[in-house]
N, C-alpha and C. Protein backbone atom coordinates (compact mmCIF):
# COMPACT_ATOMS: atom_id res chain seq x y z
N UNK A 1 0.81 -2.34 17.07
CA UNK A 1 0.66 -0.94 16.79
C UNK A 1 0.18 -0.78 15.36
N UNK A 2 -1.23 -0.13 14.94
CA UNK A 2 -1.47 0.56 14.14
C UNK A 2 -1.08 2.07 14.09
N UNK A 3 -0.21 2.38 13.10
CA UNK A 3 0.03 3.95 12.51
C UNK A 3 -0.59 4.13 11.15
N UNK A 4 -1.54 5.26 10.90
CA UNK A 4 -1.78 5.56 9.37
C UNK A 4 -1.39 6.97 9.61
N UNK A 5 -0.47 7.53 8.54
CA UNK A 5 -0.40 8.75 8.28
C UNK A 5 -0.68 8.83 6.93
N UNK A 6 -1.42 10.48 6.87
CA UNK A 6 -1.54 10.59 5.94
C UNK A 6 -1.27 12.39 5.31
N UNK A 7 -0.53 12.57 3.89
CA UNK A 7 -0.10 13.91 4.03
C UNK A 7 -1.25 15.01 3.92
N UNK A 8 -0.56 16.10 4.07
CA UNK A 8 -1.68 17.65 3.91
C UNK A 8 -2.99 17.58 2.84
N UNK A 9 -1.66 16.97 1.20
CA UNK A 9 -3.65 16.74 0.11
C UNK A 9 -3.96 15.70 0.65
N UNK A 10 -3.87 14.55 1.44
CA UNK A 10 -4.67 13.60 1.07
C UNK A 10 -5.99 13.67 1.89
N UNK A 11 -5.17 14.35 3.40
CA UNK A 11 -6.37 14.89 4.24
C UNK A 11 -7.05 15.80 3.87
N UNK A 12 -7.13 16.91 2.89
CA UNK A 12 -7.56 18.08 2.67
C UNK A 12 -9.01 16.82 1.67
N UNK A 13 -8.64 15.88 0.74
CA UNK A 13 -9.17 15.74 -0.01
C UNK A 13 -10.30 14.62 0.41
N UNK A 14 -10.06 13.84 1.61
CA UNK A 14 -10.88 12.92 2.22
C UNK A 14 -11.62 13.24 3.14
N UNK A 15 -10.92 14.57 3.72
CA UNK A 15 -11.37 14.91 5.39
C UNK A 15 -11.33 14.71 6.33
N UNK A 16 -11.80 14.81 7.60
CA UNK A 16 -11.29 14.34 9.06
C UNK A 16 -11.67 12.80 9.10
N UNK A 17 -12.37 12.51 8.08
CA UNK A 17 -13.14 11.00 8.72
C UNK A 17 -12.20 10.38 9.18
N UNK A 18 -10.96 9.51 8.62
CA UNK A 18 -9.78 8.86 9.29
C UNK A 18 -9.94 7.75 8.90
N UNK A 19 -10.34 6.60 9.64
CA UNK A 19 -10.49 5.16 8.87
C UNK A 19 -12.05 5.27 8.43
N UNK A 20 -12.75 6.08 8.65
CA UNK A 20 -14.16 5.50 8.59
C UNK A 20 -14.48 5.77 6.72
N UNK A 21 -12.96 6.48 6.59
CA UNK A 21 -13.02 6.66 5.19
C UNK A 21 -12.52 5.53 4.18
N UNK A 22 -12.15 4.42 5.18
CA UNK A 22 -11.83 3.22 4.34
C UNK A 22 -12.69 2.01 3.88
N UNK A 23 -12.82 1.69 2.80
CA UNK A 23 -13.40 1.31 2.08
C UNK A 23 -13.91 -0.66 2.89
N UNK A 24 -14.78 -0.85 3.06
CA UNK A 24 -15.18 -2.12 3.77
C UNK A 24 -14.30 -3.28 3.32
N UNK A 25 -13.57 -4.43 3.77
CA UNK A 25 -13.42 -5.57 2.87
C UNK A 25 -14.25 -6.01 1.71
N UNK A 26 -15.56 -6.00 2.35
CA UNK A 26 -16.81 -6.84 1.73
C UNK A 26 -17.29 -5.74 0.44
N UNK A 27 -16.33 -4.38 0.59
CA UNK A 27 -16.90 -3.58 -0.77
C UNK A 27 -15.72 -3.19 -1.71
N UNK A 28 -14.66 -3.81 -0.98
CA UNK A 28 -13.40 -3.27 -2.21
C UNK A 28 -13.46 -3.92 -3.55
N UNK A 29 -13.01 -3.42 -4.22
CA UNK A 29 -12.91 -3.87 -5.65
C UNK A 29 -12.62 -5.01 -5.69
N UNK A 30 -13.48 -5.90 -6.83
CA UNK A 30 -13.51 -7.19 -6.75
C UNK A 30 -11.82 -7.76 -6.78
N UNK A 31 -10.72 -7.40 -8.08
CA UNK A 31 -9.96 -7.44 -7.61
C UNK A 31 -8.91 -7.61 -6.58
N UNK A 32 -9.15 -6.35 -5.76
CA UNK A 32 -8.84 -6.64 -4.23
C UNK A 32 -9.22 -7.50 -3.43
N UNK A 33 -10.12 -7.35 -3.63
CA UNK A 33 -11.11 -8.87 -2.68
C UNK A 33 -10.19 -10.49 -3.47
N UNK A 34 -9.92 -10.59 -4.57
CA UNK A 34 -9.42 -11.97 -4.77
C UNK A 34 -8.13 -11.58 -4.11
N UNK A 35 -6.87 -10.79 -4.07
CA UNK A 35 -5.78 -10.73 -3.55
C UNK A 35 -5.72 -11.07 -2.30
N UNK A 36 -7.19 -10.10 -1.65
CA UNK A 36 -7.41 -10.53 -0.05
C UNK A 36 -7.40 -12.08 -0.12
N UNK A 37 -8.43 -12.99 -0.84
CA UNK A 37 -8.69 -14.19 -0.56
C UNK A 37 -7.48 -15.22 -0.82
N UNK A 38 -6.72 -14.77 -1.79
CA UNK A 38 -5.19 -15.43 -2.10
C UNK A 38 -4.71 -15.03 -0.84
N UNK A 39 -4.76 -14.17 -0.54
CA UNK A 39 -3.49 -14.14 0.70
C UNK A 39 -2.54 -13.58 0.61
N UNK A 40 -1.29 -13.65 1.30
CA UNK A 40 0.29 -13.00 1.65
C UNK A 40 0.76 -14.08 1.71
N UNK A 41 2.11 -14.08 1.66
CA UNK A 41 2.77 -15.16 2.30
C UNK A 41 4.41 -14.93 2.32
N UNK A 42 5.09 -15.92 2.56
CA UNK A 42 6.82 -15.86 2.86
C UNK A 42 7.18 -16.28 1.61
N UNK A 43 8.10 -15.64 0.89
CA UNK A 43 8.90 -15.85 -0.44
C UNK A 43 9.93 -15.67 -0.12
N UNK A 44 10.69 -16.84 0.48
CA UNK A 44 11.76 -16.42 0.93
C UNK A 44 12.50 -15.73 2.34
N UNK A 45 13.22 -14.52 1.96
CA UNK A 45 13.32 -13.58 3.35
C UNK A 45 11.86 -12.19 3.20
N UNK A 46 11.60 -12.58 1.83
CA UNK A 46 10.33 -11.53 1.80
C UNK A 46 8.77 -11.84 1.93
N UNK A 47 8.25 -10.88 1.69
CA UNK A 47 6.49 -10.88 1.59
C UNK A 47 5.96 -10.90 0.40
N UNK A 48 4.88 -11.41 -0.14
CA UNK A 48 4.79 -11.30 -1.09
C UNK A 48 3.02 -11.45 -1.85
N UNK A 49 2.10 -11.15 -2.12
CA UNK A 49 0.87 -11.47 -2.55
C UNK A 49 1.46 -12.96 -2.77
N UNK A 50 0.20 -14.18 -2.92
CA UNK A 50 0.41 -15.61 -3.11
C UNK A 50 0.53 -15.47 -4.52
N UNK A 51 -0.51 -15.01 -5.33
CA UNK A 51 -0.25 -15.01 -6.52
C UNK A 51 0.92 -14.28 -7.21
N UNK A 52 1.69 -13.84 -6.57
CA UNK A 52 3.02 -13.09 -7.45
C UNK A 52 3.81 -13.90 -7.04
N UNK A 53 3.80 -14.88 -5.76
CA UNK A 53 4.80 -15.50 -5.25
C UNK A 53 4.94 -16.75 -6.16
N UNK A 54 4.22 -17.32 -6.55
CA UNK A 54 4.01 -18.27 -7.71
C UNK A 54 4.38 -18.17 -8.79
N UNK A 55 4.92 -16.26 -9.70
CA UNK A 55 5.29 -16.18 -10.49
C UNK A 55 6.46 -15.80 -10.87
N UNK A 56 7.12 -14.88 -9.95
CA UNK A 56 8.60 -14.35 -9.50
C UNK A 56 9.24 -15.09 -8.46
N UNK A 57 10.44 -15.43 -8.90
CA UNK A 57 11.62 -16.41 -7.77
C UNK A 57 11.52 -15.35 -6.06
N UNK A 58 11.85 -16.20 -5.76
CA UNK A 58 12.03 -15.70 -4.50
C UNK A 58 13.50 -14.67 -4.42
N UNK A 59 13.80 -13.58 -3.89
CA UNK A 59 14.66 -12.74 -3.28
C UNK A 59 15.96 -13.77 -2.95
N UNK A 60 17.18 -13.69 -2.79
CA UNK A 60 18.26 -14.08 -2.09
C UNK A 60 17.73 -13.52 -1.50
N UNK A 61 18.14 -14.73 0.13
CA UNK A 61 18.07 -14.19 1.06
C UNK A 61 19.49 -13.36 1.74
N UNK A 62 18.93 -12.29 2.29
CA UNK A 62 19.91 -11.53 2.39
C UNK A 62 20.76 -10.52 1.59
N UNK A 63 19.74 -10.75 0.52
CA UNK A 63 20.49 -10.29 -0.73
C UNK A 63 20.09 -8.49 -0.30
N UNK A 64 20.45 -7.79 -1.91
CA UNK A 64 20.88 -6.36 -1.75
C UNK A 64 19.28 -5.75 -1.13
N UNK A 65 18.80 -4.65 -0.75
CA UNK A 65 17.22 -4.05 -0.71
C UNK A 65 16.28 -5.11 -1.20
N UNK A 66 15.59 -5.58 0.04
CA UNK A 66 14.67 -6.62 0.09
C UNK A 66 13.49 -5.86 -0.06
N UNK A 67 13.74 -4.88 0.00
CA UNK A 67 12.41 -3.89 0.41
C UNK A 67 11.71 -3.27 -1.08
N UNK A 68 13.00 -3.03 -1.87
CA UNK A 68 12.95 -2.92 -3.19
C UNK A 68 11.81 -3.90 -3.82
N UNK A 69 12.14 -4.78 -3.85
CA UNK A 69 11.74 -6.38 -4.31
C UNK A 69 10.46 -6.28 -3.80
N UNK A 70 10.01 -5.92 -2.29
CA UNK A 70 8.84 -6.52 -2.04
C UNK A 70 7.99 -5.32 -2.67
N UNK A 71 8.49 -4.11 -2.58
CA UNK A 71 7.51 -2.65 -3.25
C UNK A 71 7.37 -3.03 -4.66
N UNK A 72 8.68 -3.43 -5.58
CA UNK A 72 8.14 -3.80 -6.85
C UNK A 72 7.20 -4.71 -7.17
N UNK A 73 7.54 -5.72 -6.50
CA UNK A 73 6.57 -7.27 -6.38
C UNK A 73 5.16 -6.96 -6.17
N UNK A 74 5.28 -6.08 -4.99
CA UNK A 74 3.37 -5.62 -4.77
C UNK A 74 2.67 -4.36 -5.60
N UNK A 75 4.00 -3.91 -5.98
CA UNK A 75 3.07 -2.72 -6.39
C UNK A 75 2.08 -3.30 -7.65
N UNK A 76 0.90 -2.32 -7.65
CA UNK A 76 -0.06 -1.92 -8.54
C UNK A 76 -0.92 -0.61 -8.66
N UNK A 77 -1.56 -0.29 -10.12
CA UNK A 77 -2.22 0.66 -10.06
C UNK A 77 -3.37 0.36 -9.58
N UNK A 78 -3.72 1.28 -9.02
CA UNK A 78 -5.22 1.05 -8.58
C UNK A 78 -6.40 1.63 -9.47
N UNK A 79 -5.79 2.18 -10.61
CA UNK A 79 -6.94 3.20 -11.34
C UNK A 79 -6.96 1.58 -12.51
N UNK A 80 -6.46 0.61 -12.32
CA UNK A 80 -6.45 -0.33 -13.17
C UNK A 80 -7.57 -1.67 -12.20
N UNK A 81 -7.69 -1.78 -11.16
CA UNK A 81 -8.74 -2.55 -10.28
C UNK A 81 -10.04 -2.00 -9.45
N UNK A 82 -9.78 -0.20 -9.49
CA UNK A 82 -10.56 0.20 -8.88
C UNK A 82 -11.66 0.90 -9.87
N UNK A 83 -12.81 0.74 -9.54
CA UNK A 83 -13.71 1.44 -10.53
C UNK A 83 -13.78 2.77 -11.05
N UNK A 84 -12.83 3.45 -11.57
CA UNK A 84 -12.97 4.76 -11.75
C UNK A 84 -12.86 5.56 -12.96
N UNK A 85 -12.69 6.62 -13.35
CA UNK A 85 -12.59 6.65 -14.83
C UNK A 85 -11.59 7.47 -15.07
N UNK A 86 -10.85 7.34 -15.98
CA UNK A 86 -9.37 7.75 -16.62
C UNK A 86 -9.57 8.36 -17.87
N UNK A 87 -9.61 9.87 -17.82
CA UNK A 87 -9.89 10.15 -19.06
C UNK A 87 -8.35 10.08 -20.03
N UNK A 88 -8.38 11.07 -21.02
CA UNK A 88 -6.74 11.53 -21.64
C UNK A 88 -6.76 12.86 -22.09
N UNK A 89 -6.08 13.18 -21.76
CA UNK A 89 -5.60 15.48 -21.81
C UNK A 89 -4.09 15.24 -22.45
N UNK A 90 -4.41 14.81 -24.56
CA UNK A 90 -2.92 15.00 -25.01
C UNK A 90 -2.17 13.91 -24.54
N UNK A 91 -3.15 12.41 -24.45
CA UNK A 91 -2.53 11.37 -24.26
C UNK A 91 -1.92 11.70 -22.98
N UNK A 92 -1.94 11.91 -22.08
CA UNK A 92 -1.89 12.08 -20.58
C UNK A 92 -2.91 11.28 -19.64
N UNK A 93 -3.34 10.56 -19.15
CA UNK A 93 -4.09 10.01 -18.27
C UNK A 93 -4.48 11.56 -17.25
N UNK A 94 -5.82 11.16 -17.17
CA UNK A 94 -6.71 12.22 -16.30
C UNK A 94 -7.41 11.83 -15.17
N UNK A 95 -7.19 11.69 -14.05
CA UNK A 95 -8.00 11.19 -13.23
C UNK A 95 -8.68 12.34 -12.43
N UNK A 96 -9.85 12.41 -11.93
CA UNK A 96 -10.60 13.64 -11.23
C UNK A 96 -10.52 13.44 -9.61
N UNK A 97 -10.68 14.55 -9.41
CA UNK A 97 -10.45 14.58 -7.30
C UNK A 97 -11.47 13.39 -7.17
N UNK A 98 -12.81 13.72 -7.56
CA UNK A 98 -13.39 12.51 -7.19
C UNK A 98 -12.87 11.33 -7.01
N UNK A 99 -12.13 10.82 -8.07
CA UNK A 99 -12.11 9.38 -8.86
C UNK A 99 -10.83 9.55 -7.79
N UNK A 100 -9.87 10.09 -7.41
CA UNK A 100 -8.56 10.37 -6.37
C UNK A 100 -8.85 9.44 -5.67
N UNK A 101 -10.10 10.64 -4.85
CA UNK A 101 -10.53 9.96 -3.36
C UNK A 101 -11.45 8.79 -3.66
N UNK A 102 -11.66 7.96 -4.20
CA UNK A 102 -11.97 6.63 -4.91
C UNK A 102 -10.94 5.25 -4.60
N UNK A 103 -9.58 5.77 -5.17
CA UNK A 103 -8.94 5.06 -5.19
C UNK A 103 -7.76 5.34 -3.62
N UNK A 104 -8.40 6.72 -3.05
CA UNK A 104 -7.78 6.41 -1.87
C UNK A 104 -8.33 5.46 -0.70
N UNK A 105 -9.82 5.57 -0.87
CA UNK A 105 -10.88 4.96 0.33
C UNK A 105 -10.28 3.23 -0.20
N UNK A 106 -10.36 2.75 -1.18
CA UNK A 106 -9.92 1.71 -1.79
C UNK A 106 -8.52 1.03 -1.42
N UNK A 107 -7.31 1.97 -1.55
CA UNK A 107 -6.17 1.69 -0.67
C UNK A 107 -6.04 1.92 0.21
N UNK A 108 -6.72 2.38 0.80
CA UNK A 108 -6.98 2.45 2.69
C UNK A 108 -7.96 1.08 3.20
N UNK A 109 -8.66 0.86 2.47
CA UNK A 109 -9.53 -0.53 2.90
C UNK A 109 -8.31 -1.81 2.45
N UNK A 110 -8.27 -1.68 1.03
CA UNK A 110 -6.69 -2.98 0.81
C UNK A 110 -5.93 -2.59 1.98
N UNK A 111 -5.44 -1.83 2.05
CA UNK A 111 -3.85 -1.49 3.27
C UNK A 111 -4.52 -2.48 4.69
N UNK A 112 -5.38 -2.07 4.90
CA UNK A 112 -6.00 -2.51 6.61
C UNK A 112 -6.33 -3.82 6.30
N UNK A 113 -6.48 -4.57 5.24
CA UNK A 113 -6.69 -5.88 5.09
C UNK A 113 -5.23 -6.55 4.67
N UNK A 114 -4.23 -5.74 3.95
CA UNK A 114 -2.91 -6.69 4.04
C UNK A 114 -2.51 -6.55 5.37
N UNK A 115 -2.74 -5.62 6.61
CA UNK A 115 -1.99 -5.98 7.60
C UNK A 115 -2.51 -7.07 8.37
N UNK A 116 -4.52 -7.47 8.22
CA UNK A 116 -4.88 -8.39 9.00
C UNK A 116 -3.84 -9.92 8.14
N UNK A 117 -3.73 -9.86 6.98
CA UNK A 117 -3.34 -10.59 6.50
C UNK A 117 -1.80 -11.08 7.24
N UNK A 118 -1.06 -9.85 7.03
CA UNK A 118 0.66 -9.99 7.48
C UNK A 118 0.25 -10.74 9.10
N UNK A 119 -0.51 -9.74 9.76
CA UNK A 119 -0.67 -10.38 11.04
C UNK A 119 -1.15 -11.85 11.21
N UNK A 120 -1.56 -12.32 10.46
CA UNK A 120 -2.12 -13.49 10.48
C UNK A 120 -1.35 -14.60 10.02
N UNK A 121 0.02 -14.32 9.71
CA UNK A 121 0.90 -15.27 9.47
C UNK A 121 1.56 -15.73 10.59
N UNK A 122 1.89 -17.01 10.43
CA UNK A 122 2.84 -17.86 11.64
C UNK A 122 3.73 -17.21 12.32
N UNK A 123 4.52 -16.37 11.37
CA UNK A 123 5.16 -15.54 12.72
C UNK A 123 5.24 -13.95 11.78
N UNK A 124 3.79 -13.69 12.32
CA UNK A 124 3.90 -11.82 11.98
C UNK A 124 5.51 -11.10 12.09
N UNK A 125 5.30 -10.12 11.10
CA UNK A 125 6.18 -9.25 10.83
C UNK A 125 6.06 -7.76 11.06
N UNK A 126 6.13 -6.89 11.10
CA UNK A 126 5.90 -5.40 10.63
C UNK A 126 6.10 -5.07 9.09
N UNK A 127 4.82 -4.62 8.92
CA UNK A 127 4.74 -4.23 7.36
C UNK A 127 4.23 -2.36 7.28
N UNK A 128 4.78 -2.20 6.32
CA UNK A 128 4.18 -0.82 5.99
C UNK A 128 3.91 -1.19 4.20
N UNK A 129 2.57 -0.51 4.56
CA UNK A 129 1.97 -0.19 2.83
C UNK A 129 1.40 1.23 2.30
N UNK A 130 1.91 1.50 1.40
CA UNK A 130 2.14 2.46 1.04
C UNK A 130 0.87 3.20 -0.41
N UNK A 131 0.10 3.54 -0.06
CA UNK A 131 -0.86 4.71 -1.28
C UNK A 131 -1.24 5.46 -1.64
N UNK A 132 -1.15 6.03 -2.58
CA UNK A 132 -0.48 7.10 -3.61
C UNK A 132 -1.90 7.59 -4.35
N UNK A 133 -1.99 8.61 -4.68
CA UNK A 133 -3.46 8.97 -5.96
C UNK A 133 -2.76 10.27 -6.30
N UNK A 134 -2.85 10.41 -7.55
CA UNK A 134 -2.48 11.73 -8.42
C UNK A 134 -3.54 11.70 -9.35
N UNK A 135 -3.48 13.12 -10.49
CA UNK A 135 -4.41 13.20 -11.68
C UNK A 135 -4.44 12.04 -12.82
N UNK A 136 -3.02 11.28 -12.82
CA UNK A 136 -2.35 10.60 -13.85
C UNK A 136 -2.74 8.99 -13.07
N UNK A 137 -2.96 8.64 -11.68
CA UNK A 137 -2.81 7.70 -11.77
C UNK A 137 -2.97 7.13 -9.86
N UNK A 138 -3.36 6.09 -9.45
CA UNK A 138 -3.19 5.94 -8.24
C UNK A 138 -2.25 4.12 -8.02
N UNK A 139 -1.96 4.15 -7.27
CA UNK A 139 -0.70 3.48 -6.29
C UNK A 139 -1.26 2.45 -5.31
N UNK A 140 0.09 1.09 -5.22
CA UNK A 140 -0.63 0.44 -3.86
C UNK A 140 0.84 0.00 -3.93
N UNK A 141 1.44 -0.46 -2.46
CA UNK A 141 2.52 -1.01 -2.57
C UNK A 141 2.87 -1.52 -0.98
N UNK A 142 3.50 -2.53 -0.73
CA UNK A 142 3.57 -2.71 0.90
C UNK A 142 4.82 -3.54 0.82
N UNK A 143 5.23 -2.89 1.86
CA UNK A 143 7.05 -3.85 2.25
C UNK A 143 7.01 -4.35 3.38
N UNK A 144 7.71 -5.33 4.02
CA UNK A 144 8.49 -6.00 5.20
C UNK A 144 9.31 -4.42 6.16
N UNK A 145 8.78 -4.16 6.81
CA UNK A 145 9.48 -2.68 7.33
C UNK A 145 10.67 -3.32 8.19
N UNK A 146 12.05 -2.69 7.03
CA UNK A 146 13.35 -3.12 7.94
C UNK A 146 14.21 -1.97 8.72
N UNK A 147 14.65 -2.48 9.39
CA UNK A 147 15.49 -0.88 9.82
C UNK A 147 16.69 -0.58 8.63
N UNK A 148 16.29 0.99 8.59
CA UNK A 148 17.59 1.15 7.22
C UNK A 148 17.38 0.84 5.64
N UNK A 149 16.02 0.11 5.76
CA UNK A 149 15.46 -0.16 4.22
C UNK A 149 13.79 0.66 4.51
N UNK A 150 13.57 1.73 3.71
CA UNK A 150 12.53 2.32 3.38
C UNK A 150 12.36 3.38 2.53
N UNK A 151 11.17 3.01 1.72
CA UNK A 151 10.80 3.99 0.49
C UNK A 151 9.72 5.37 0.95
N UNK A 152 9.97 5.30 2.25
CA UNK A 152 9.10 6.28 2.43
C UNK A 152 10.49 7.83 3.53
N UNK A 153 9.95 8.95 2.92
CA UNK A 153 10.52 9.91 3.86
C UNK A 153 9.88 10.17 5.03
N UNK A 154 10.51 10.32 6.33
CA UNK A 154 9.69 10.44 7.28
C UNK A 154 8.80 11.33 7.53
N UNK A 155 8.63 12.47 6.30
CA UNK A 155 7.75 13.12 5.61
C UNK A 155 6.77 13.27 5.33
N UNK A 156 5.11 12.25 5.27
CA UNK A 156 4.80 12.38 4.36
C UNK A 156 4.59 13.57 2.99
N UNK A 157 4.44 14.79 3.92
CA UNK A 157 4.24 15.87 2.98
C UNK A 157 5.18 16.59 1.89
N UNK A 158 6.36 15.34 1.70
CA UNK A 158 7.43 15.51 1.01
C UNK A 158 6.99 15.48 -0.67
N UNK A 159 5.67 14.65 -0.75
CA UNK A 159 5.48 14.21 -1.76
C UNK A 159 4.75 15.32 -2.13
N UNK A 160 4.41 16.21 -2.92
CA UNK A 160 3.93 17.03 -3.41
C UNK A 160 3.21 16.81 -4.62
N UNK A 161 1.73 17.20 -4.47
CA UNK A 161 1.28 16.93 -5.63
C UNK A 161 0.13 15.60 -5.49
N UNK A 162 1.17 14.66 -4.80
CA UNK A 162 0.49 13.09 -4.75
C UNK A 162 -0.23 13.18 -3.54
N UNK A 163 -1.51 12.69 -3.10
CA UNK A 163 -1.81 12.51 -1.90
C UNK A 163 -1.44 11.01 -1.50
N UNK A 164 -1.19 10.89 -0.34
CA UNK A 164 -0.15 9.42 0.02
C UNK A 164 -0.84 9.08 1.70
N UNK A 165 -1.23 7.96 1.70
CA UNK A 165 -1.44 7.64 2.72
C UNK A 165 -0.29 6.13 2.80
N UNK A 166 0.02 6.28 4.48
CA UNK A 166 1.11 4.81 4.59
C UNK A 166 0.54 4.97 6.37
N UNK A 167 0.39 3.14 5.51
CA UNK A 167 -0.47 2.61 7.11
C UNK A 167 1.00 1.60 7.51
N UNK A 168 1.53 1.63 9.05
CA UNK A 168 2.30 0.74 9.15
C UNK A 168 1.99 0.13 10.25
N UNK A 169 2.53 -1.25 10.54
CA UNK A 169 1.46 -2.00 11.74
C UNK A 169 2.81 -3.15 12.51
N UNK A 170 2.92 -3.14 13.08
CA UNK A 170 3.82 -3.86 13.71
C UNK A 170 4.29 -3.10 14.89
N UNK A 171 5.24 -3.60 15.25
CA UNK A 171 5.85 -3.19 16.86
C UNK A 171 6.60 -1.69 16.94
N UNK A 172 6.35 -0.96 17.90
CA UNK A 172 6.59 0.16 17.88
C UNK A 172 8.39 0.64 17.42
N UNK A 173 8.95 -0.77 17.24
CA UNK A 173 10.42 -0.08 17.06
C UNK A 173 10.75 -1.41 16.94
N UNK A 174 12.17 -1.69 16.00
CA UNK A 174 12.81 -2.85 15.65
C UNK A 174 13.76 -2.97 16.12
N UNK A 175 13.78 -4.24 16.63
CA UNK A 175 15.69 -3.82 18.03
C UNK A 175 15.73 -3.21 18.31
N UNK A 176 15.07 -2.28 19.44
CA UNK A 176 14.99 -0.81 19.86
C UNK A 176 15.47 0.44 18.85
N UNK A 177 15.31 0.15 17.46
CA UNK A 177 15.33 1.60 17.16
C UNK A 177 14.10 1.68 15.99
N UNK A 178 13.41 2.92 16.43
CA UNK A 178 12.46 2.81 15.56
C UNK A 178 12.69 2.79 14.03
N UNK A 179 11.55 2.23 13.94
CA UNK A 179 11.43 2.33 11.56
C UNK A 179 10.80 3.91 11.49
């Protein structure tokens, strides 16, 4: 199962296109493209980019919010890999609707390539990844989707302000109860 939702701005600001608004593998930011080519992998009981897994210990397993760990571990800005421009308003970071929907087509193309990735491990998981664009700044982040561990409200339009897209891909429900 592929799910992408996405809230009220993010659709208002991309439009009906849907995926066709996501950004190609072969054109995401070079950046992205090396993360793609590093890979995902198992750190433990978690997920993790290869290259972060190499630099941060692995999670106890079992230990407290795994989910924590894997959102901190992955997160990044995207106004920092994606080509766009950041002005400053009073030392404030400025990003324009344009440059938004930039870094959304961008985490919508990364998102659909960490799940070929997750899927492509020895024994797939369900992942949800999570991206974010505001004036100040845009977002990337993806977890191990557990039941009872999640950073997302079943909401999206909770987030106000931020446009947020979260693509999640795995089996329609975990031990029969859905994520």
């Amino acid at each position: 199962m592929l799910n992408i939702r996405m809230n009220e701005v993010a659709i208002e600001a991309l439009g009906q296109a849907g995926l066709v608004c996501a950004v190609p593998a072969a054109e995401l930011a070079p950046e992205l493209r090396e993360l793609v080519a590093e890979g995902i992998v198992r750190h433990g009981s978690a997920l993790a980019f290869a290259r972060h897994a190499a630099r941060v210990p692995a999670p106890r397993s079992g230990g407290p919010d795994l989910t924590a760990w894997e959102c901190a571990t992955s997160s990044f800005h995207l106004d920092d890999v994606v080509p766009v421009e950041v002005g400053s308003l009073e030392d404030e970071p400025v990003i324009s609707e344009a440059d938004q929907v930039v870094m959304l087509r961008h985490g919508l193309g990364f998102a659909l390539e960490v799940v070929r990735l997750v899927r492509a491990l020895p024994e797939p998981v369900a992942v949800r990844c999570i991206v974010g664009a505001n004036s100040t700044n845009g977002t990337f982040r993806f977890h191990r989707a557990r039941r009872g561990e999640s950073w997302m409200s079943p909401d999206v339009d909770d987030f106000l302000g931020d446009k947020l897209i979260v693509v999640d891909s795995g089996p329609a429900s975990i031990g029969g109860t859905p994520w």
